[in-house]
Each structure stands twice: as C-alpha cells, then as structure tokens.
PDB file of N, CA and C in Angstrom:
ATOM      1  N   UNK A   1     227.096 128.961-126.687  1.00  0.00           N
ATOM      2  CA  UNK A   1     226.708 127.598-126.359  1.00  0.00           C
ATOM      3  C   UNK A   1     227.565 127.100-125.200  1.00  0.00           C
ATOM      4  N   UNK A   2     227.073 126.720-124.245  1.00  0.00           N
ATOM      5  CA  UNK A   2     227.715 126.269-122.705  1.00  0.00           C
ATOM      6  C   UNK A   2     228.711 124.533-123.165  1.00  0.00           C
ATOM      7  N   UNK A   3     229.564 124.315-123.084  1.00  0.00           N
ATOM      8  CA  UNK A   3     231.028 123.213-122.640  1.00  0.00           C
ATOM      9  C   UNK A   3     230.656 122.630-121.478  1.00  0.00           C
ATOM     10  N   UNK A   4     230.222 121.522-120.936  1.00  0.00           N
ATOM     11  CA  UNK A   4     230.710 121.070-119.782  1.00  0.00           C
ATOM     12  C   UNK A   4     232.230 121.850-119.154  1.00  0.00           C
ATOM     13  N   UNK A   5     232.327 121.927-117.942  1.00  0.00           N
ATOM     14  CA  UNK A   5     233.604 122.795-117.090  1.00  0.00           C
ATOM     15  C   UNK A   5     233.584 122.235-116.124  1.00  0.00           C
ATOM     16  N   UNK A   6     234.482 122.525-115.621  1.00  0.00           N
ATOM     17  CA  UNK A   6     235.268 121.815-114.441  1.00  0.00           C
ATOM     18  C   UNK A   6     234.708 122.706-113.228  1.00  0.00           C
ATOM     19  N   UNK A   7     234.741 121.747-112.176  1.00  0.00           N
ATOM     20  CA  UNK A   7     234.270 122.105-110.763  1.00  0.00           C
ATOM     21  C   UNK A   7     234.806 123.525-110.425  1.00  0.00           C
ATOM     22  N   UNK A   8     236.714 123.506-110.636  1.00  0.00           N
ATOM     23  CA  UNK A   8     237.492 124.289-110.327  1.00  0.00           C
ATOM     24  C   UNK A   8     237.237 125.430-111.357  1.00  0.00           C
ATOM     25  N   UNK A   9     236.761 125.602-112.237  1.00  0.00           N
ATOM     26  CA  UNK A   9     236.539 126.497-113.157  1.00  0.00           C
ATOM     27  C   UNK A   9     235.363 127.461-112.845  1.00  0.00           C
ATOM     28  N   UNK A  10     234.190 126.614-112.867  1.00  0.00           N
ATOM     29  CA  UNK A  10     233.190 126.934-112.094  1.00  0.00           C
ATOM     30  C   UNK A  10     233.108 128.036-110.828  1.00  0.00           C
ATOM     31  N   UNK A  11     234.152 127.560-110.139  1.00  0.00           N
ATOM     32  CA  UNK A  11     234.542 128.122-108.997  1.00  0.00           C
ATOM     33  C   UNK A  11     235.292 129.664-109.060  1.00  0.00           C
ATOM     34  N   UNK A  12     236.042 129.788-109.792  1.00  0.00           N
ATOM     35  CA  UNK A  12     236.944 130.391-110.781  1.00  0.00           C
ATOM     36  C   UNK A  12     235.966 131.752-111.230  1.00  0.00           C
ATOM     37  N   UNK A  13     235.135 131.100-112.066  1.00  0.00           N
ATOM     38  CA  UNK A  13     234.122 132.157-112.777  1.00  0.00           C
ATOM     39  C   UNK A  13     233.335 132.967-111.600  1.00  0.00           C
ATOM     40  N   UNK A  14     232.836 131.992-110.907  1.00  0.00           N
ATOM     41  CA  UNK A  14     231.599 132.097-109.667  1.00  0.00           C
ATOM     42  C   UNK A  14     232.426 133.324-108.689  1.00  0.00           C
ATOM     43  N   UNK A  15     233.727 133.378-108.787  1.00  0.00           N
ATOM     44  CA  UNK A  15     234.151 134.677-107.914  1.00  0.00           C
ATOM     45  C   UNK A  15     234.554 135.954-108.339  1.00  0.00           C
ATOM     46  N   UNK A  16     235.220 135.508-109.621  1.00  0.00           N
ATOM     47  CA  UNK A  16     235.119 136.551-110.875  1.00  0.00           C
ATOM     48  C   UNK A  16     233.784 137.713-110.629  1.00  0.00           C
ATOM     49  N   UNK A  17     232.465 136.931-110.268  1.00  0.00           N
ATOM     50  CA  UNK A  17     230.991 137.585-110.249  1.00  0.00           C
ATOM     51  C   UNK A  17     230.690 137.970-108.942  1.00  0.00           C
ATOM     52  N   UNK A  18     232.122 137.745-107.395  1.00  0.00           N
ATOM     53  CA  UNK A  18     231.563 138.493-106.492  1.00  0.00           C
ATOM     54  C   UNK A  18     231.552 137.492-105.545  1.00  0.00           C
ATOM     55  N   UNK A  19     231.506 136.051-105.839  1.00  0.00           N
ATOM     56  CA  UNK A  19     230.907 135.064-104.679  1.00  0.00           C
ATOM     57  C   UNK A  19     232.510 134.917-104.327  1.00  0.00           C
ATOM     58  N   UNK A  20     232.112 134.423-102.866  1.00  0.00           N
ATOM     59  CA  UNK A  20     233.508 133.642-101.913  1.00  0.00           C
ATOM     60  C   UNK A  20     232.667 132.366-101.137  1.00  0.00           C
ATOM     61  N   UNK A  21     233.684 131.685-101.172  1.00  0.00           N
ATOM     62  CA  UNK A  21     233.829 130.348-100.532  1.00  0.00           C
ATOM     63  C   UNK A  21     234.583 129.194-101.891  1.00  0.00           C
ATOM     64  N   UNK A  22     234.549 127.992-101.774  1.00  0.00           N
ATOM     65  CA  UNK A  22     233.344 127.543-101.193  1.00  0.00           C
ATOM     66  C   UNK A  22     233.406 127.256 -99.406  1.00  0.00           C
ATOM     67  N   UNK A  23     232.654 127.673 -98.776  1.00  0.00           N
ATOM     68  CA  UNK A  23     232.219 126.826 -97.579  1.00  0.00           C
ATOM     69  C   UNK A  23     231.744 125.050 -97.206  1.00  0.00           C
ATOM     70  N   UNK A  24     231.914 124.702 -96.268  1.00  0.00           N
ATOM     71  CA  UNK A  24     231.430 123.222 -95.793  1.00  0.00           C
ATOM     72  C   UNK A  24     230.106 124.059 -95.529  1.00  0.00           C
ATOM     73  N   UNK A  25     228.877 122.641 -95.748  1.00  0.00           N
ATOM     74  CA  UNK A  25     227.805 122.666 -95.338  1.00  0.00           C
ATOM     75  C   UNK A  25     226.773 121.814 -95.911  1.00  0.00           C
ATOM     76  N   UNK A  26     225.979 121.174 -95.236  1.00  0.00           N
ATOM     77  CA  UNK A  26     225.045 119.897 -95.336  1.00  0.00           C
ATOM     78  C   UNK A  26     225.665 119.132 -96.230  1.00  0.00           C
ATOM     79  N   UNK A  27     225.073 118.455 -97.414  1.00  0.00           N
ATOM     80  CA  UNK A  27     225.580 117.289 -98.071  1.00  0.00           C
ATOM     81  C   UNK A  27     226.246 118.243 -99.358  1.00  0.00           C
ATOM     82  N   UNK A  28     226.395 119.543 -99.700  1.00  0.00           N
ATOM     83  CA  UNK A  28     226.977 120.272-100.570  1.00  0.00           C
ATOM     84  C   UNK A  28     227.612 121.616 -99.921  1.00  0.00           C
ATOM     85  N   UNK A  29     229.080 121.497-100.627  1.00  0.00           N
ATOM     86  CA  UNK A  29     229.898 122.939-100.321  1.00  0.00           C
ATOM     87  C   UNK A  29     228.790 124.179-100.856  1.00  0.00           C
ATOM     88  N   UNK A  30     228.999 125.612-100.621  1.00  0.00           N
ATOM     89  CA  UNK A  30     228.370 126.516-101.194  1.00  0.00           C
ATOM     90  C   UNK A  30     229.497 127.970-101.281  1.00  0.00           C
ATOM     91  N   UNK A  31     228.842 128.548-101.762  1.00  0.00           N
ATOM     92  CA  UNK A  31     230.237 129.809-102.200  1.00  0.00           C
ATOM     93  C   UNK A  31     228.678 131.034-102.093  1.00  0.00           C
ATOM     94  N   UNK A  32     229.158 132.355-101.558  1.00  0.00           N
ATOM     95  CA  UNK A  32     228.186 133.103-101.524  1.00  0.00           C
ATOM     96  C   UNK A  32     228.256 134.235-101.548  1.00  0.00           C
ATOM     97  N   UNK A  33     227.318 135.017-102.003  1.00  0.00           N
ATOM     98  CA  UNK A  33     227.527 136.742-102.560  1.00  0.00           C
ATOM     99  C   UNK A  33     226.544 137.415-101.405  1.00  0.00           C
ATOM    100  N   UNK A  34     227.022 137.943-100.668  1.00  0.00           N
ATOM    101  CA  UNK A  34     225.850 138.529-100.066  1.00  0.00           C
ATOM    102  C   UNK A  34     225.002 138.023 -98.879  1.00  0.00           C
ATOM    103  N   UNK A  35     223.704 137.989 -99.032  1.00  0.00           N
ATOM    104  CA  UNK A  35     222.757 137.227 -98.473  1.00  0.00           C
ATOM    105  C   UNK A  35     222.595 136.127 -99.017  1.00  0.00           C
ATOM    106  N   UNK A  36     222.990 135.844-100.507  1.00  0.00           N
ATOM    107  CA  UNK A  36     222.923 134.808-101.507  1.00  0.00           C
ATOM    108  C   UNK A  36     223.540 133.636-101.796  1.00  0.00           C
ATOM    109  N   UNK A  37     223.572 132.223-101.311  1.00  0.00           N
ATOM    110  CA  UNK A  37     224.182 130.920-101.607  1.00  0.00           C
ATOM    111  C   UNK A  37     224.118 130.298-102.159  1.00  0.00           C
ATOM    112  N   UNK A  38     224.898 129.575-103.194  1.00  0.00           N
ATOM    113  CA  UNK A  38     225.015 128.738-104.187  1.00  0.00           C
ATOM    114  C   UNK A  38     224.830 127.300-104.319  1.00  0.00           C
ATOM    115  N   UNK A  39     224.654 126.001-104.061  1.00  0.00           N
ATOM    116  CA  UNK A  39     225.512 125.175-103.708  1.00  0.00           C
ATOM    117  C   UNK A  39     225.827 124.751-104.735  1.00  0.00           C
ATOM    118  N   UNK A  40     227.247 124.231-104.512  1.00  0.00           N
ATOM    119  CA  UNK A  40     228.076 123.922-105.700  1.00  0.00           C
ATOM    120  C   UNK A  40     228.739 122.483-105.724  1.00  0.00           C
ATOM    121  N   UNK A  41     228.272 121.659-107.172  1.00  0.00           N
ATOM    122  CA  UNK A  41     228.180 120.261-106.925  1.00  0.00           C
ATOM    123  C   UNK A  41     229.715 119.802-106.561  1.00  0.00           C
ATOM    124  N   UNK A  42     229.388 118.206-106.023  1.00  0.00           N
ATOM    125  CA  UNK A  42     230.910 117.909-105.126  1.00  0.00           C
ATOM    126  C   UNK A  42     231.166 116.932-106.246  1.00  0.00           C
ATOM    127  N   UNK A  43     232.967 117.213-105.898  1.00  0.00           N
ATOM    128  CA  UNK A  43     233.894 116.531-106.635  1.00  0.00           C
ATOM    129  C   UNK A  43     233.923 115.514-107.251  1.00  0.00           C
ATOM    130  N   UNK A  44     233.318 115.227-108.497  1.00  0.00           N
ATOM    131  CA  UNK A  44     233.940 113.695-108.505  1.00  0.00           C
ATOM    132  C   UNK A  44     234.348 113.458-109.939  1.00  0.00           C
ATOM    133  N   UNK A  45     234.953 114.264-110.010  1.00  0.00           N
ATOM    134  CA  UNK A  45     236.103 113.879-111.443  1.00  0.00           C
ATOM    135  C   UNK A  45     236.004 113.987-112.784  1.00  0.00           C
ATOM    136  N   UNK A  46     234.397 114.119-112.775  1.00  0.00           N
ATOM    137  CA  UNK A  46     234.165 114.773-113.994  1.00  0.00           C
ATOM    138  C   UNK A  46     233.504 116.170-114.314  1.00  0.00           C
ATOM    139  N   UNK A  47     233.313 116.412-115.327  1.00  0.00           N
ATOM    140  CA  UNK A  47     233.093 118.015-115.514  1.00  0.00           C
ATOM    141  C   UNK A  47     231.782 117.870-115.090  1.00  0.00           C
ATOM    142  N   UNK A  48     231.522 119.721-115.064  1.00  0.00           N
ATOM    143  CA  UNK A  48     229.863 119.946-114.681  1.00  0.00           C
ATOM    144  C   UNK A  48     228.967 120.053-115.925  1.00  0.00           C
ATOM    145  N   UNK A  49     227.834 118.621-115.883  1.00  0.00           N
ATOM    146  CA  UNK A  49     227.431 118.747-117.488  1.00  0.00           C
ATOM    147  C   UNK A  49     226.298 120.307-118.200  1.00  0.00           C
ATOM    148  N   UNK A  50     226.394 120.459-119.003  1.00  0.00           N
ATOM    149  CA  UNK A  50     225.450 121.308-119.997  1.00  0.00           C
ATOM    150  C   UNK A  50     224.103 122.013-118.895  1.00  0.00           C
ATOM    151  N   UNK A  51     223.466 120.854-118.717  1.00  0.00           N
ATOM    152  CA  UNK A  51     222.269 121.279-117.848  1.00  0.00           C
ATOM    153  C   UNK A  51     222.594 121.304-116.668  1.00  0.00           C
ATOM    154  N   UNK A  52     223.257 121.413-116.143  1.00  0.00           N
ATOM    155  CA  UNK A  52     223.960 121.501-114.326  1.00  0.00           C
ATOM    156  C   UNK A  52     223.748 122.860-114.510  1.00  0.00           C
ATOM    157  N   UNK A  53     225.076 123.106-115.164  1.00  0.00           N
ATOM    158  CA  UNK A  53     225.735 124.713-115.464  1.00  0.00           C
ATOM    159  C   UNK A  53     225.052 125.905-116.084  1.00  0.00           C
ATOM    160  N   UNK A  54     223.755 125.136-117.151  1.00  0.00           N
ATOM    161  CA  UNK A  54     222.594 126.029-117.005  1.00  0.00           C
ATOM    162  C   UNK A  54     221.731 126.239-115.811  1.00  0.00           C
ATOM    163  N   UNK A  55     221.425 125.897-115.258  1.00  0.00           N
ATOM    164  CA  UNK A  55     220.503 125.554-113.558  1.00  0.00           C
ATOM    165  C   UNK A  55     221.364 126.565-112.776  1.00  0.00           C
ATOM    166  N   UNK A  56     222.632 126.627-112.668  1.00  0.00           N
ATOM    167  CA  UNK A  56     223.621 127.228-112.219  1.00  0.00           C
ATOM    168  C   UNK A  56     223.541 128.869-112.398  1.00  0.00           C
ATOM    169  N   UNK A  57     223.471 128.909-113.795  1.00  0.00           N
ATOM    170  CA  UNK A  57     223.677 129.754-114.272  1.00  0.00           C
ATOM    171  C   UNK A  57     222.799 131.131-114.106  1.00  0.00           C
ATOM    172  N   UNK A  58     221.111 130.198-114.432  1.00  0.00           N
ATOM    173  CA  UNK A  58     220.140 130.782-114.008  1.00  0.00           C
ATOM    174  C   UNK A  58     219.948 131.456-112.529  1.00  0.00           C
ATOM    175  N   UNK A  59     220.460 130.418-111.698  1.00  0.00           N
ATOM    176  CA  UNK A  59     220.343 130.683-110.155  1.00  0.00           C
ATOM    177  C   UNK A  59     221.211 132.108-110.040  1.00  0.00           C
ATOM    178  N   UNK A  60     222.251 132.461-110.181  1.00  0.00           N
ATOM    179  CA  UNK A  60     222.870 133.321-110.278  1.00  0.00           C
ATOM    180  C   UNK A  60     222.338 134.475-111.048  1.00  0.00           C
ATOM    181  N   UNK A  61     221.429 134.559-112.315  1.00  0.00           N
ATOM    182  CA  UNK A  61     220.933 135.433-112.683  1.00  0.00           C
ATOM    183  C   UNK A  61     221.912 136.023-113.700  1.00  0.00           C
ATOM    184  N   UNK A  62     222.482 135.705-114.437  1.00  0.00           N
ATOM    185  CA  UNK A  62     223.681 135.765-115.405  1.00  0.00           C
ATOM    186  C   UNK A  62     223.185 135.239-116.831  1.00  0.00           C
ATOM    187  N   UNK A  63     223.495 135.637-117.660  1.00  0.00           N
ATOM    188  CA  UNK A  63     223.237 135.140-119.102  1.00  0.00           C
ATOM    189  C   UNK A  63     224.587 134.037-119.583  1.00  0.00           C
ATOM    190  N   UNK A  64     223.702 133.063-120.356  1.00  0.00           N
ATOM    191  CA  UNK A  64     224.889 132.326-120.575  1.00  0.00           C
ATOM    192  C   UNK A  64     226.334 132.999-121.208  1.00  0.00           C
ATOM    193  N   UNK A  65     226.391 134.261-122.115  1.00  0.00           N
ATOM    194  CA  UNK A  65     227.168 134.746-122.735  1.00  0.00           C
ATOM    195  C   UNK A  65     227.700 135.664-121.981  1.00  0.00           C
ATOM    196  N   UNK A  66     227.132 135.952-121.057  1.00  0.00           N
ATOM    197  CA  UNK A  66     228.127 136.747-119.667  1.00  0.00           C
ATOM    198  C   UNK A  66     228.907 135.739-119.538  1.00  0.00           C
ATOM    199  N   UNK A  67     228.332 135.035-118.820  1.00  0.00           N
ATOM    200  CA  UNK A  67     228.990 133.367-117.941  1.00  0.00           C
ATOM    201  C   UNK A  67     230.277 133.212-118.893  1.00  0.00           C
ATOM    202  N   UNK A  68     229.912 132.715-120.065  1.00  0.00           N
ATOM    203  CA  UNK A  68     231.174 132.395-121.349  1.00  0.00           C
ATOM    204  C   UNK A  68     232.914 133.265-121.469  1.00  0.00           C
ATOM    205  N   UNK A  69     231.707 134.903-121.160  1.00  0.00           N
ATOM    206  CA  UNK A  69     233.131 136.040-120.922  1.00  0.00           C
ATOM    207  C   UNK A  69     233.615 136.116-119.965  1.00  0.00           C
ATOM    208  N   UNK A  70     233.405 135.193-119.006  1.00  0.00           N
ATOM    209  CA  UNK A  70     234.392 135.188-117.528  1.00  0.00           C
ATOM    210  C   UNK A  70     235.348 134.275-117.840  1.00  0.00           C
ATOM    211  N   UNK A  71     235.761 134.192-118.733  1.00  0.00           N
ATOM    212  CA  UNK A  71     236.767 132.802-119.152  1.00  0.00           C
ATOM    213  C   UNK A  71     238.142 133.318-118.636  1.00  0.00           C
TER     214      UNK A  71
END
C-alpha cells in the first residue's frame, strides 16, 4: 500500500531505477532514463499524495511493490 513521500525521496527512489536529474524545464523539473522523462512535481512542502505517486509510478512502468523495495 503506497504512504504519501517526500519530493526528496521520490527523487531518491527514481535514481535507485536508473533516472538522473532532476533538470530545469518548462513549468516542471524532470529527471530522465534514457530517451525517457519524468516530470517531477515542484516543491512545496508537502509530501507527494497516494494518487500523484501512483500516476508516477505507472509512468515509469514499475509495480507499486517494486517502488516500496527501493526504500
């Protein structure tokens, strides 16, 4: 079952799986594997909720219980 997590965590996991950045670009940073870009929501102090981090999750192509074991 997915926790709200932190931006920096997020970030954390997301390279664990291969991606670098994040990069500047349009109205959202992005972090990227490949040919493949993320964008990854901007700062503002609270965690990334339930359904963000699923949307997220999916985009990446990862199972939530992968996602969980990058802790």
């Amino acid at each position: 079952m997915l926790k709200p997590i932190s931006r920096r965590e997020l970030m954390r996991r997301l390279r664990r799986l291969g991606f670098i950045g994040p990069f500047s670009g349009g109205k959202h940073q992005f972090m990227e594997k490949g040919n493949f870009k993320i964008s990854i929501p901007n700062p503002h102090g609270n965690d990334i909720g339930k359904n963000l981090l699923s949307r997220i999750i999916k985009d990446v192509s990862i199972s939530e219980e992968d996602f969980e074991k990058l802790k």
